[in-house]
C-alpha atoms as a PDB file:
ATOM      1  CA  UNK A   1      16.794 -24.959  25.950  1.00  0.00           C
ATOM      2  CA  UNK A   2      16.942 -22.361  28.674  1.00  0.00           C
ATOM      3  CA  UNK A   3      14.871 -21.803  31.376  1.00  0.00           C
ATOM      4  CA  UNK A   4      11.221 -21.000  30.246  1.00  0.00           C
ATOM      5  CA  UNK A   5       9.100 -18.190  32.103  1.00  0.00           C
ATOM      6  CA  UNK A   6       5.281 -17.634  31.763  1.00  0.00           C
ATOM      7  CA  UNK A   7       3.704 -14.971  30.079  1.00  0.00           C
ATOM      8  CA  UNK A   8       0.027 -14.274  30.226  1.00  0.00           C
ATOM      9  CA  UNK A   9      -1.675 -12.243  27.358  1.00  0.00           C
ATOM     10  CA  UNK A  10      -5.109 -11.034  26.914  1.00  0.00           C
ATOM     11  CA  UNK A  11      -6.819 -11.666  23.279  1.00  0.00           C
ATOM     12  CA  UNK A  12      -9.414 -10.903  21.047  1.00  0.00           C
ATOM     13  CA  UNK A  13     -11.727 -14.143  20.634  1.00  0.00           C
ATOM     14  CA  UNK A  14     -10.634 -14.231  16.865  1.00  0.00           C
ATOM     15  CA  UNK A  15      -7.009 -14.752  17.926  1.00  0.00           C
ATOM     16  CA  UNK A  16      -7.350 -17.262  20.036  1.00  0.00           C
ATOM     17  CA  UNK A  17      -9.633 -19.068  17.771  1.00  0.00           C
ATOM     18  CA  UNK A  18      -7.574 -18.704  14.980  1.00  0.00           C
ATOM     19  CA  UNK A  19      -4.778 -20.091  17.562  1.00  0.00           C
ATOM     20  CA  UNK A  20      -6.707 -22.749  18.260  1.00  0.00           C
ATOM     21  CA  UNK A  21      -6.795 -23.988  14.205  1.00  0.00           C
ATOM     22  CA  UNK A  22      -3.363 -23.916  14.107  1.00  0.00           C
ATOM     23  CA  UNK A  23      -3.563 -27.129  16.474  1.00  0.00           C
ATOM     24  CA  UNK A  24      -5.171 -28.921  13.662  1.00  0.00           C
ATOM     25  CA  UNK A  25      -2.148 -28.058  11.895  1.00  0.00           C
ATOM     26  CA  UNK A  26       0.375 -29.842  14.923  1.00  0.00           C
ATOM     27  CA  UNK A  27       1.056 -26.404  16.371  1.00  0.00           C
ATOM     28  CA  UNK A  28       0.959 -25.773  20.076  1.00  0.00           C
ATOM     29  CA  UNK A  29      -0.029 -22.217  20.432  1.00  0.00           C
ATOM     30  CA  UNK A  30       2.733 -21.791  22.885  1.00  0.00           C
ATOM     31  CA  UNK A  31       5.478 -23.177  20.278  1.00  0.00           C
ATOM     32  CA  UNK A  32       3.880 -20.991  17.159  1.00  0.00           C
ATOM     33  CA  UNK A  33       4.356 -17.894  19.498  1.00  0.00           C
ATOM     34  CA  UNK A  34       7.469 -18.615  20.849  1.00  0.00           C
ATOM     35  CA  UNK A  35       8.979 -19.396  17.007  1.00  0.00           C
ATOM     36  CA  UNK A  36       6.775 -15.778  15.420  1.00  0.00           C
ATOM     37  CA  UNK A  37       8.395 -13.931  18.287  1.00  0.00           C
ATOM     38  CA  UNK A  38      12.035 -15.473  18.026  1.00  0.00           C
ATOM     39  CA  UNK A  39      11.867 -15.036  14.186  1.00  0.00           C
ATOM     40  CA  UNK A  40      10.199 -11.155  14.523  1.00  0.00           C
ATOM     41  CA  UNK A  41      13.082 -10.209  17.259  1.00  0.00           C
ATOM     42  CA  UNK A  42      15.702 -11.806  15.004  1.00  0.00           C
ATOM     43  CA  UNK A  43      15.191  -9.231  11.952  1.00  0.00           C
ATOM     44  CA  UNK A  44      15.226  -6.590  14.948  1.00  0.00           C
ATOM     45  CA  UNK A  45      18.243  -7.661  16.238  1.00  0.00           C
ATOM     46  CA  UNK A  46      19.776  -7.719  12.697  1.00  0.00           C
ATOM     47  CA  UNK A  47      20.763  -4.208  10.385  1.00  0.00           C
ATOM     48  CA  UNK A  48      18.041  -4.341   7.412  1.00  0.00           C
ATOM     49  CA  UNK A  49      20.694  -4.579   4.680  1.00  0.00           C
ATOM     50  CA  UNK A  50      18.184  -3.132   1.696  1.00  0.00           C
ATOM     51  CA  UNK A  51      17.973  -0.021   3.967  1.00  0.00           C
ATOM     52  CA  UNK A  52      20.075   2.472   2.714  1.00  0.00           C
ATOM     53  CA  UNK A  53      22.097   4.815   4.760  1.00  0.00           C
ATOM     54  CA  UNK A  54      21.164   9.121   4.542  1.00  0.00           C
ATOM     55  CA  UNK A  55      23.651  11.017   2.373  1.00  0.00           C
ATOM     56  CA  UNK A  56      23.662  14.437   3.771  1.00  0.00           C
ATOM     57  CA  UNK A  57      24.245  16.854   0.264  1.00  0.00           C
ATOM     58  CA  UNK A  58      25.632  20.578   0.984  1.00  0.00           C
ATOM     59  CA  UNK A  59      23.026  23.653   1.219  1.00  0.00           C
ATOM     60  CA  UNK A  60      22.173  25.217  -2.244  1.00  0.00           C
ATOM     61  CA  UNK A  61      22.750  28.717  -2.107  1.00  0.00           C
ATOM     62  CA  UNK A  62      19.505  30.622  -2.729  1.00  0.00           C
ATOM     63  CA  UNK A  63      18.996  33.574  -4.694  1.00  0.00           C
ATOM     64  CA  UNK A  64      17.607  36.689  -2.412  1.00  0.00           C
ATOM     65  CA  UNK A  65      13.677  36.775  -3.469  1.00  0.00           C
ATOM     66  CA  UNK A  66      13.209  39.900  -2.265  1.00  0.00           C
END
C-alpha cells in the first residue's frame, strides 16, 4: 500500500454517529472512507459510457416574420 497521509474533516454529529454504527458492522471509519472515496474517484476517473456524445444538427433556415 503506499504511503498514507492524514486528513482531518469536520462533521455533522449525525455523520459521525452514523460512522460510528458502521463499526458494529467490522468497518473502521477510516477504511469505509478510504474505499467510498477510491470507488467515487474511480467512476470520475473513468468516461460514463451511457453518456452520449452532442450531435451538432445544421441551422434551419427561418422564414422572415416580419
Amino acid at each position: 500500500m503506499a504511503k498514507l497521509v492524514r486528513i482531518v474533516i469536520q462533521l455533522p454529529l449525525d455523520l459521525k454517529t452514523r460512522l460510528d454504527g458502521l463499526k458494529q458492522q467490522g468497518y473502521t471509519t477510516s477504511g469505509f472512507i478510504r474505499a467510498m472515496l477510491e470507488r467515487e474517484l474511480a467512476k470520475i476517473d473513468q468516461p460514463d459510457l451511457e453518456q452520449k456524445s452532442l450531435t451538432l444538427v445544421p441551422p434551419v433556415k427561418r422564414a422572415n416574420i416580419r
